[in-house]
C-alpha atoms as a PDB file:
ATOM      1  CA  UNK A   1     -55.655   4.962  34.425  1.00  0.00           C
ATOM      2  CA  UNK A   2     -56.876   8.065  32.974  1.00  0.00           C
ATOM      3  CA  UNK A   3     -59.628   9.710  30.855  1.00  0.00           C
ATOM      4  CA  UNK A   4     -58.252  10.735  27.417  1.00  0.00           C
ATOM      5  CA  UNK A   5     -59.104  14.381  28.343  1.00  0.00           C
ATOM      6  CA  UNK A   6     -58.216  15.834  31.165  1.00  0.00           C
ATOM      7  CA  UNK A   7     -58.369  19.103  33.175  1.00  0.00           C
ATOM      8  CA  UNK A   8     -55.790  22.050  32.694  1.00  0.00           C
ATOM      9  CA  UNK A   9     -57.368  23.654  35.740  1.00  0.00           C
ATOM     10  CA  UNK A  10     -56.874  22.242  39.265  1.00  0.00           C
ATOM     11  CA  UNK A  11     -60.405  20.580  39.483  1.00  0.00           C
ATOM     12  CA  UNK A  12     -59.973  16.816  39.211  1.00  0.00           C
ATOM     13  CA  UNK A  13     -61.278  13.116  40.489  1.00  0.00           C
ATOM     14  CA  UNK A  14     -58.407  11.025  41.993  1.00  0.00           C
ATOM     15  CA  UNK A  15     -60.200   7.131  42.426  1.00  0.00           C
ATOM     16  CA  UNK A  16     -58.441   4.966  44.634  1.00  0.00           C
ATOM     17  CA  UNK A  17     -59.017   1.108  45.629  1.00  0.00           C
ATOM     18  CA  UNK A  18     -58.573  -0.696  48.398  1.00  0.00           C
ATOM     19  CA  UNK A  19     -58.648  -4.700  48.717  1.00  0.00           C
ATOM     20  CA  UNK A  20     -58.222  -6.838  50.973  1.00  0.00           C
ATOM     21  CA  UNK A  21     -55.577  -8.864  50.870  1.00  0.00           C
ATOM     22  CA  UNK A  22     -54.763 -12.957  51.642  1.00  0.00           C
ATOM     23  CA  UNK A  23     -52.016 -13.917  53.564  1.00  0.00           C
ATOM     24  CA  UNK A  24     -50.134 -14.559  50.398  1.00  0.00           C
ATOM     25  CA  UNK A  25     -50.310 -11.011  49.667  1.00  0.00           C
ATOM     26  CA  UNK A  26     -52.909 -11.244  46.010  1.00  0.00           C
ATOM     27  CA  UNK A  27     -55.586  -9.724  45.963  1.00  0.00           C
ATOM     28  CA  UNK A  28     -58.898 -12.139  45.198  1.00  0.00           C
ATOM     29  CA  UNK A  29     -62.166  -9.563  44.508  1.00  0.00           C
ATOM     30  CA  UNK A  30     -65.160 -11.510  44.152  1.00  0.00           C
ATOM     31  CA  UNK A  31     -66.216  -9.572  40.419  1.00  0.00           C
ATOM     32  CA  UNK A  32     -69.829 -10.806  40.844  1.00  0.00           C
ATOM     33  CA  UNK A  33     -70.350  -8.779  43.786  1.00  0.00           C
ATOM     34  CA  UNK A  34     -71.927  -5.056  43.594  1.00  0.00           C
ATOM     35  CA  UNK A  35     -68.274  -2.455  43.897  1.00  0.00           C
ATOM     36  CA  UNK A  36     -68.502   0.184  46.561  1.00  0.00           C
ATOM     37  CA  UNK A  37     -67.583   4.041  45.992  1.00  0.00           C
ATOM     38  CA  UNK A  38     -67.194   6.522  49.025  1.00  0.00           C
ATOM     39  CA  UNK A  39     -65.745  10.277  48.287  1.00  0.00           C
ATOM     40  CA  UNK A  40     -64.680  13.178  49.495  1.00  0.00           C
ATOM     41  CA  UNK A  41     -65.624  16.570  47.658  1.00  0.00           C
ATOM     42  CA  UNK A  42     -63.360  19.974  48.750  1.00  0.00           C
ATOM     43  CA  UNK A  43     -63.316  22.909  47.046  1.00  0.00           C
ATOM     44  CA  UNK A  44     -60.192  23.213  44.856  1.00  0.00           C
ATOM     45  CA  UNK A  45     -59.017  26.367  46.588  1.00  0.00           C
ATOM     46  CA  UNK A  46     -55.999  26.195  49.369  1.00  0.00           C
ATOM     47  CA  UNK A  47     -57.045  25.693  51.923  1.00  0.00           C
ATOM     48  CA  UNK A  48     -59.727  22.961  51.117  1.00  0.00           C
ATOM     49  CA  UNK A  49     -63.475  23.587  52.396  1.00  0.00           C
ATOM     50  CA  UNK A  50     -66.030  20.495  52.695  1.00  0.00           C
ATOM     51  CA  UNK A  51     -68.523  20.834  49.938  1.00  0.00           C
ATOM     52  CA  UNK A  52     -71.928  20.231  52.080  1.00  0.00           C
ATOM     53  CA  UNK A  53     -74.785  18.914  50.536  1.00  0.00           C
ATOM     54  CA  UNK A  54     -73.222  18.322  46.985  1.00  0.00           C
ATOM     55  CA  UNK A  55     -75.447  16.382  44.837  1.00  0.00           C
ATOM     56  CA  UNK A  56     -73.873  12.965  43.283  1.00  0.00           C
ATOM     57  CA  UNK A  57     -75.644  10.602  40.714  1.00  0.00           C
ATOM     58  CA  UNK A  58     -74.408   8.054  38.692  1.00  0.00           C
ATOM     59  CA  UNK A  59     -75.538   8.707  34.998  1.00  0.00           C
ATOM     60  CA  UNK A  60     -78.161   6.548  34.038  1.00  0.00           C
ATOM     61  CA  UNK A  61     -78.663   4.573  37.270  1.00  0.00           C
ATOM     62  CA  UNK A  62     -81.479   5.540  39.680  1.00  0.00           C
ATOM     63  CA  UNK A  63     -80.365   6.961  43.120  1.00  0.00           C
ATOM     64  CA  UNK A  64     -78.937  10.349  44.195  1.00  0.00           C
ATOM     65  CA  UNK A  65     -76.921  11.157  46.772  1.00  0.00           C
ATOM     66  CA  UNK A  66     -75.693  14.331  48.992  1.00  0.00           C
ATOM     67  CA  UNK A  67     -72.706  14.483  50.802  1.00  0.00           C
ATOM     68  CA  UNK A  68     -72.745  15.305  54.771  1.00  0.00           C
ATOM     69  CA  UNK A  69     -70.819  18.115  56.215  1.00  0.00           C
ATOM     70  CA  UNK A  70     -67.328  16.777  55.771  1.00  0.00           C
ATOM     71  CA  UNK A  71     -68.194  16.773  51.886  1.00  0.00           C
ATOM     72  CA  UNK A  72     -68.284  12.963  52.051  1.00  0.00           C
ATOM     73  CA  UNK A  73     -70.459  10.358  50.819  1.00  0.00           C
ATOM     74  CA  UNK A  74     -71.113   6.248  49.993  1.00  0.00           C
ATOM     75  CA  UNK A  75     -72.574   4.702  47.159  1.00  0.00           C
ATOM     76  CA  UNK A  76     -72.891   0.848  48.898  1.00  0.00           C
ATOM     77  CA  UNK A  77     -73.541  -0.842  46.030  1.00  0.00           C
ATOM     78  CA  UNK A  78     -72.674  -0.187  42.418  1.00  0.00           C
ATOM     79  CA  UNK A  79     -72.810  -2.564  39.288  1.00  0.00           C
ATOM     80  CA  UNK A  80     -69.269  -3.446  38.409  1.00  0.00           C
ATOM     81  CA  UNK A  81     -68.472  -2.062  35.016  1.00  0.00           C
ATOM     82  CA  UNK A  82     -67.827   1.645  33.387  1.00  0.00           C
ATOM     83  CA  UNK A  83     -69.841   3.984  35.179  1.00  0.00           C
ATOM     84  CA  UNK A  84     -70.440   8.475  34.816  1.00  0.00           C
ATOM     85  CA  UNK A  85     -69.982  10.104  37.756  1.00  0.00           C
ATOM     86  CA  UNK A  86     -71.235  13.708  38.333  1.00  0.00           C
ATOM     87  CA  UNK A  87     -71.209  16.088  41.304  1.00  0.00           C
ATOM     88  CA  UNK A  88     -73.142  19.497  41.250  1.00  0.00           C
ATOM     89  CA  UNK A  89     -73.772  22.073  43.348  1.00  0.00           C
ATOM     90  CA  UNK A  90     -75.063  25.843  42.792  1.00  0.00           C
ATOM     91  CA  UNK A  91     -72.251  28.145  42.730  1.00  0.00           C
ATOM     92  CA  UNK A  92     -69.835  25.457  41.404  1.00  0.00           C
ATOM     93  CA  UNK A  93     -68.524  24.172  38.192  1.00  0.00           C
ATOM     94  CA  UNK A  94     -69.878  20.387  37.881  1.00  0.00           C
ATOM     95  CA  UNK A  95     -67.290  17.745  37.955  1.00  0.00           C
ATOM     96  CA  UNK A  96     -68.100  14.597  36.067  1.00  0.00           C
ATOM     97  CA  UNK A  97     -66.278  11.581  34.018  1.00  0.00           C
ATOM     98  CA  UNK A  98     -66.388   8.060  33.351  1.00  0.00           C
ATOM     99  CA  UNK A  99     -64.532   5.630  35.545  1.00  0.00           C
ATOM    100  CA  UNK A 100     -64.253   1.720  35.708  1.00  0.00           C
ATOM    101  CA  UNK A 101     -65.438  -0.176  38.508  1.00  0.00           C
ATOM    102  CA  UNK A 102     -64.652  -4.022  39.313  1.00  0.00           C
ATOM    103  CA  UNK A 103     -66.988  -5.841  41.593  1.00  0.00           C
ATOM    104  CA  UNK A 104     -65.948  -6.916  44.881  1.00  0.00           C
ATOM    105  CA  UNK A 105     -63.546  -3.567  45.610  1.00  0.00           C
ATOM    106  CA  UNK A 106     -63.815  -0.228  47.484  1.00  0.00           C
ATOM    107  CA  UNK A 107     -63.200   2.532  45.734  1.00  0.00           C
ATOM    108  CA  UNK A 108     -62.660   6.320  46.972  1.00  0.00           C
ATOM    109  CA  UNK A 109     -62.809   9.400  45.081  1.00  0.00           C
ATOM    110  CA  UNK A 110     -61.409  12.797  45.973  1.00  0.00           C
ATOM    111  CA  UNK A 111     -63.194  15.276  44.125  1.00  0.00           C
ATOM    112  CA  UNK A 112     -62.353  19.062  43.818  1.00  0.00           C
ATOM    113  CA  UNK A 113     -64.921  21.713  42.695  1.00  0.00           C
ATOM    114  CA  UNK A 114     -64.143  24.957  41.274  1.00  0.00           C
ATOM    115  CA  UNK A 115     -66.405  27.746  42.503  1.00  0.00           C
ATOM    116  CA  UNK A 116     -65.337  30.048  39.102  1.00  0.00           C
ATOM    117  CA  UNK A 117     -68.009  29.320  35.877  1.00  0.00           C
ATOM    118  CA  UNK A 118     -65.613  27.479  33.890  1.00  0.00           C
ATOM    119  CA  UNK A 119     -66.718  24.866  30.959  1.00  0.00           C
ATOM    120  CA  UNK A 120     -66.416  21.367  31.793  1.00  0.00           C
ATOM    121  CA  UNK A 121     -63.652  19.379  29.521  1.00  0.00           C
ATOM    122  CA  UNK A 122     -63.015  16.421  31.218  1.00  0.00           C
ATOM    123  CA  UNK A 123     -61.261  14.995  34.674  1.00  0.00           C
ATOM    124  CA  UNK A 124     -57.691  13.338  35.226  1.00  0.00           C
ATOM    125  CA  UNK A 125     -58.771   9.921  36.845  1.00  0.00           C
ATOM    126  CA  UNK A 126     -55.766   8.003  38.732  1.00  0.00           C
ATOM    127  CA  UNK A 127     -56.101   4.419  40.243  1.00  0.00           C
ATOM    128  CA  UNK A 128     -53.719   3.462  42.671  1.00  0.00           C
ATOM    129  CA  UNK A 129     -54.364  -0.067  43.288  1.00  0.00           C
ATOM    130  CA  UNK A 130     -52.869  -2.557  46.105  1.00  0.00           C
ATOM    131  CA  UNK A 131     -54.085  -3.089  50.098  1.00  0.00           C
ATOM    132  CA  UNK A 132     -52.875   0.948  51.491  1.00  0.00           C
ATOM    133  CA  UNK A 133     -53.456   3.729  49.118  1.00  0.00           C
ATOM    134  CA  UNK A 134     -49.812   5.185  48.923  1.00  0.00           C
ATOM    135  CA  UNK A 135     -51.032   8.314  50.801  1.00  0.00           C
ATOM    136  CA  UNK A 136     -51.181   6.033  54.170  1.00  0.00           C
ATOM    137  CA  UNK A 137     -47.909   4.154  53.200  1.00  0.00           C
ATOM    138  CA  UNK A 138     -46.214   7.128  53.708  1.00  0.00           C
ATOM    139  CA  UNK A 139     -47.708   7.658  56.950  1.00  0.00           C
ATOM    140  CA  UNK A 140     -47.129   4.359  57.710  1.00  0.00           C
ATOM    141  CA  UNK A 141     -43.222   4.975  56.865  1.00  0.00           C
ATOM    142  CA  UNK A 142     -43.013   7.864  59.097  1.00  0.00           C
ATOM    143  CA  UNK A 143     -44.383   5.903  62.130  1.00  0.00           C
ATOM    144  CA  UNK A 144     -41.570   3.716  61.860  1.00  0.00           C
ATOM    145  CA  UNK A 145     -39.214   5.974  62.309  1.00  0.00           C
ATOM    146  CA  UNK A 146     -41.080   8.261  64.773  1.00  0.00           C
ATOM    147  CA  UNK A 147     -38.607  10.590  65.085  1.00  0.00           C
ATOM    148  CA  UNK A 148     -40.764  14.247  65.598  1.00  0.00           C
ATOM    149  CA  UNK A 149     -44.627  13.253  65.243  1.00  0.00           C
ATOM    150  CA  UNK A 150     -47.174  11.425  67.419  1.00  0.00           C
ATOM    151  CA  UNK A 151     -49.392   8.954  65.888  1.00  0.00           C
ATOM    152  CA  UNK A 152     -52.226   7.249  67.139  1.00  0.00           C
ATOM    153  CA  UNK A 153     -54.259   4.622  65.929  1.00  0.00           C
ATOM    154  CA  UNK A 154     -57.189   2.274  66.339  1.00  0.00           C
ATOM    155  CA  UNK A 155     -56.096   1.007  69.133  1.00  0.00           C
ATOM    156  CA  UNK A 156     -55.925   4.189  70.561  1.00  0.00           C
ATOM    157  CA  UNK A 157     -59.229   5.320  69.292  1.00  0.00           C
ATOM    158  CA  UNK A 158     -60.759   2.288  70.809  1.00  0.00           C
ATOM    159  CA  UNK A 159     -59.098   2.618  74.422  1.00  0.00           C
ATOM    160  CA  UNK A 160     -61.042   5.755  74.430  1.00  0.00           C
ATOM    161  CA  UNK A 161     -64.323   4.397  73.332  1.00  0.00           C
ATOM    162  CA  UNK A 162     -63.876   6.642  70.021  1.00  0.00           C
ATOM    163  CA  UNK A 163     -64.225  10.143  70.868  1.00  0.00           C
ATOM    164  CA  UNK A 164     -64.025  12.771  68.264  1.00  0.00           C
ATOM    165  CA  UNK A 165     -60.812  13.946  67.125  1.00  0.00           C
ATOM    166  CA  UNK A 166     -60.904  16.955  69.060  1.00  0.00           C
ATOM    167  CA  UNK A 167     -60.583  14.783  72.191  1.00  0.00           C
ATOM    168  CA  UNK A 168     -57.691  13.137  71.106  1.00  0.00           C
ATOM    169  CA  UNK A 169     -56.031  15.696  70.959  1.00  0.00           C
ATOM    170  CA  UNK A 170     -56.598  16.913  74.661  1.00  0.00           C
ATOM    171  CA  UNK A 171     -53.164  17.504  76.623  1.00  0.00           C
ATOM    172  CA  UNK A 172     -51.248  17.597  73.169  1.00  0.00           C
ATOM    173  CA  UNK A 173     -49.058  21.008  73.882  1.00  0.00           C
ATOM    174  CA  UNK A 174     -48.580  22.582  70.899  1.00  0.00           C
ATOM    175  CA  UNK A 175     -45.130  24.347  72.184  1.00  0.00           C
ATOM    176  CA  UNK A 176     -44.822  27.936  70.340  1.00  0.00           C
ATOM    177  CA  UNK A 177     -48.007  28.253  68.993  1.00  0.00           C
ATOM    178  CA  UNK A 178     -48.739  32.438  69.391  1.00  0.00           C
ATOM    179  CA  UNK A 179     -52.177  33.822  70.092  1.00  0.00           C
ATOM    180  CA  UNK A 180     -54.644  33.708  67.345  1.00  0.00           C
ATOM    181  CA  UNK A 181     -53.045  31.205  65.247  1.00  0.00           C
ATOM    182  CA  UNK A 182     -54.362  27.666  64.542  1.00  0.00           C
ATOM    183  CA  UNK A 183     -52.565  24.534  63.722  1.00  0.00           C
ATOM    184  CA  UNK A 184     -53.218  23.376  60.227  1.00  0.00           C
ATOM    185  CA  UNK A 185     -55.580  20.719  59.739  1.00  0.00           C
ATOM    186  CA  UNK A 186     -55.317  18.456  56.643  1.00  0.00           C
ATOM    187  CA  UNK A 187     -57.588  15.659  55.725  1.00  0.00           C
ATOM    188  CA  UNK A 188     -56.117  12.707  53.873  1.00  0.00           C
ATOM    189  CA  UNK A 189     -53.105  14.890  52.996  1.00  0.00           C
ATOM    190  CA  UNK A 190     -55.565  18.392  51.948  1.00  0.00           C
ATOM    191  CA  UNK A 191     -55.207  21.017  53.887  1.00  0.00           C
ATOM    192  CA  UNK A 192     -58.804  21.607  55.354  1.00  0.00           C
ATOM    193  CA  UNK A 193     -60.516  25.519  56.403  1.00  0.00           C
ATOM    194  CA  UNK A 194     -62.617  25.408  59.549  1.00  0.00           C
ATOM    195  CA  UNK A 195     -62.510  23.445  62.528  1.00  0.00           C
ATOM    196  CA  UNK A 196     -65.206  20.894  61.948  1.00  0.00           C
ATOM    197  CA  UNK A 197     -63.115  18.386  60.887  1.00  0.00           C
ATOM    198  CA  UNK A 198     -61.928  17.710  64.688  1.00  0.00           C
ATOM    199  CA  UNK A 199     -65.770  16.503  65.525  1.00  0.00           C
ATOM    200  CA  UNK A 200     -65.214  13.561  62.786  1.00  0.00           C
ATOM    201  CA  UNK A 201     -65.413  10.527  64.840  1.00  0.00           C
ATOM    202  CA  UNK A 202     -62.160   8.578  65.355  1.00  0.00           C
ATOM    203  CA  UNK A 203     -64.054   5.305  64.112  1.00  0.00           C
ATOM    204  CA  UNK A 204     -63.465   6.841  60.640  1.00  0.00           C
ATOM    205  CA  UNK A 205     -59.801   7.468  61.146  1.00  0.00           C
ATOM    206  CA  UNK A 206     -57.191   5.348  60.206  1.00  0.00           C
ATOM    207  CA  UNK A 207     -54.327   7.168  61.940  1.00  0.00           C
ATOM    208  CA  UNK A 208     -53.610  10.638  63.536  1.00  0.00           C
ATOM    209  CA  UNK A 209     -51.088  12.314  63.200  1.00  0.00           C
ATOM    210  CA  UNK A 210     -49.478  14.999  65.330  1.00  0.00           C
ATOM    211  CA  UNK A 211     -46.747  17.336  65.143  1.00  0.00           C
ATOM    212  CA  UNK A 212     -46.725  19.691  68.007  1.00  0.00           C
ATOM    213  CA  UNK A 213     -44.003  21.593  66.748  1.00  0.00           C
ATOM    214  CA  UNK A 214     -42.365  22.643  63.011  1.00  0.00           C
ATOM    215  CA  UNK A 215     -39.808  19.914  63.503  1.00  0.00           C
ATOM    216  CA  UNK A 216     -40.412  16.466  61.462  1.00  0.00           C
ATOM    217  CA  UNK A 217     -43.598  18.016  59.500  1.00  0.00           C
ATOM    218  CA  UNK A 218     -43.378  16.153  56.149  1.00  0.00           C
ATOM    219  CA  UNK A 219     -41.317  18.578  54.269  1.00  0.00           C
ATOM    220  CA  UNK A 220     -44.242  18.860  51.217  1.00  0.00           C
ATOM    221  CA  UNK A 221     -46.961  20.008  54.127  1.00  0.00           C
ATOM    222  CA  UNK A 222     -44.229  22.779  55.713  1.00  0.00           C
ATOM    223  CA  UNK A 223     -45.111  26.163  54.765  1.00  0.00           C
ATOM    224  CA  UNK A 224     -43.152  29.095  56.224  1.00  0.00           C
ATOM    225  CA  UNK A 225     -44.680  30.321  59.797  1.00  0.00           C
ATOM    226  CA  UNK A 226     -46.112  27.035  60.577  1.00  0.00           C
ATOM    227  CA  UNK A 227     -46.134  25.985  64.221  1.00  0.00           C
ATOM    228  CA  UNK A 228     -47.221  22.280  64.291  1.00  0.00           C
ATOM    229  CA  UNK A 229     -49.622  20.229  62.075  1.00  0.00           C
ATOM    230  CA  UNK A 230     -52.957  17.697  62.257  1.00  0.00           C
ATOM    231  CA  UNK A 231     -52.749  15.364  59.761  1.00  0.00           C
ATOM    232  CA  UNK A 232     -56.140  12.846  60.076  1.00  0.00           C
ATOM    233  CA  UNK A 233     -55.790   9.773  57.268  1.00  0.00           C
ATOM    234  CA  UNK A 234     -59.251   8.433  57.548  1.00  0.00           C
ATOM    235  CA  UNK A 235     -60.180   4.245  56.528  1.00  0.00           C
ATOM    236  CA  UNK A 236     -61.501   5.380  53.093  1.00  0.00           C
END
């Protein structure tokens, strides 16, 4: 789904929902209950900062709230129905648009600001809908195969009593790596500036995963003079 106008300009909202599914595999949201909405808000520029303290309301409900300093935040409870989301913060274009909620589901939006004065026209909204946004199928794919990467998982995380990412990744060699470079970080498929990403707490993360060299880095995140990767697919 989409809004009939949509951006030219990189800035967008991309919902997805998350159910959870029956063992015969249909999805059954209870539509009288309240829908939840987390998101994450990154600048639009490559690579993606976490927009800190961002301010997001929901047009003509009562409530505000600010995102922490991995640009994320969670609206628990939200009357199912069309709703206006907007996002502000000084320095940045805001980012607002209507999008449809059905009671009983989880949705997540990735949000991009632009930090140049542009006029606001409108935001592409996509809903991918079904029990693993296709972002984490993917990832899911590659750990079957396993050929390159290391991936860890809950059950890792919870062996450990779930540290921060950071010390999940202690003993990983990253084999090549020269002096004064860092291995790229991405969040949920963004690449991600700064390193405090790898204090988010692995009860957040879905799966980790870990290239410690260029070979078997997902062709679409392999940029010329890149030694390894962090890929973290958080439970949103």
């Amino acid at each position: 789904m989409r809004s009939s106008v949509h951006w030219a300009l990189p800035t967008a909202i991309v919902l997805s929902v998350g159910t959870v599914l029956p063992a015969n595999g249909q999805s059954v949201p209870d539509t009288l209950q309240p829908a939840r909405l987390t998101g994450l808000v990154l600048t639009a520029d490559r690579p993606a900062r976490a927009v800190a303290a961002a301010d997001v309301r929901l047009l003509g409900q009562p409530g505000r709230w600010l995102t922490d300093r991995f640009g994320r935040f969670v609206i628990p409870e939200v009357d199912p129905g069309t709703v206006v989301i907007r996002v502000e913060h000084v320095g940045y274009a805001p980012v607002q648009d209507s999008i449809h909620l059905t009671g009983g589901l989880t949705y997540h939006a990735d949000i991009r600001m632009s930090a140049r004065p542009i006029e606001l026209e409108g935001i592409e909204v996509t809903v991918h809908s079904g029990h693993l946004p296709r972002s984490l199928e993917a990832v899911y794919e590659r750990m079957e195969r396993a050929n390159f990467g290391r991936f860890m998982t809950d059950e890792d995380f919870k062996a450990r009593g779930y540290p921060a990412v950071k010390d999940m990744l202690w003993g990983v060699n990253f084999r090549g790596v020269p002096a004064g470079f860092d291995v790229p970080i991405y969040l949920d498929g963004v690449r991600v500036a700064g390193r405090e990403f790898l204090d988010m707490l692995t009860q957040e993360v879905a799966v980790l995963e870990i290239y410690s060299s260029p070979a078997g880095i997902p062709v679409q995140y392999r940029d010329p003079g890149t030694f390894g990767a962090v890929f973290i697919w958080t439970k949103w």
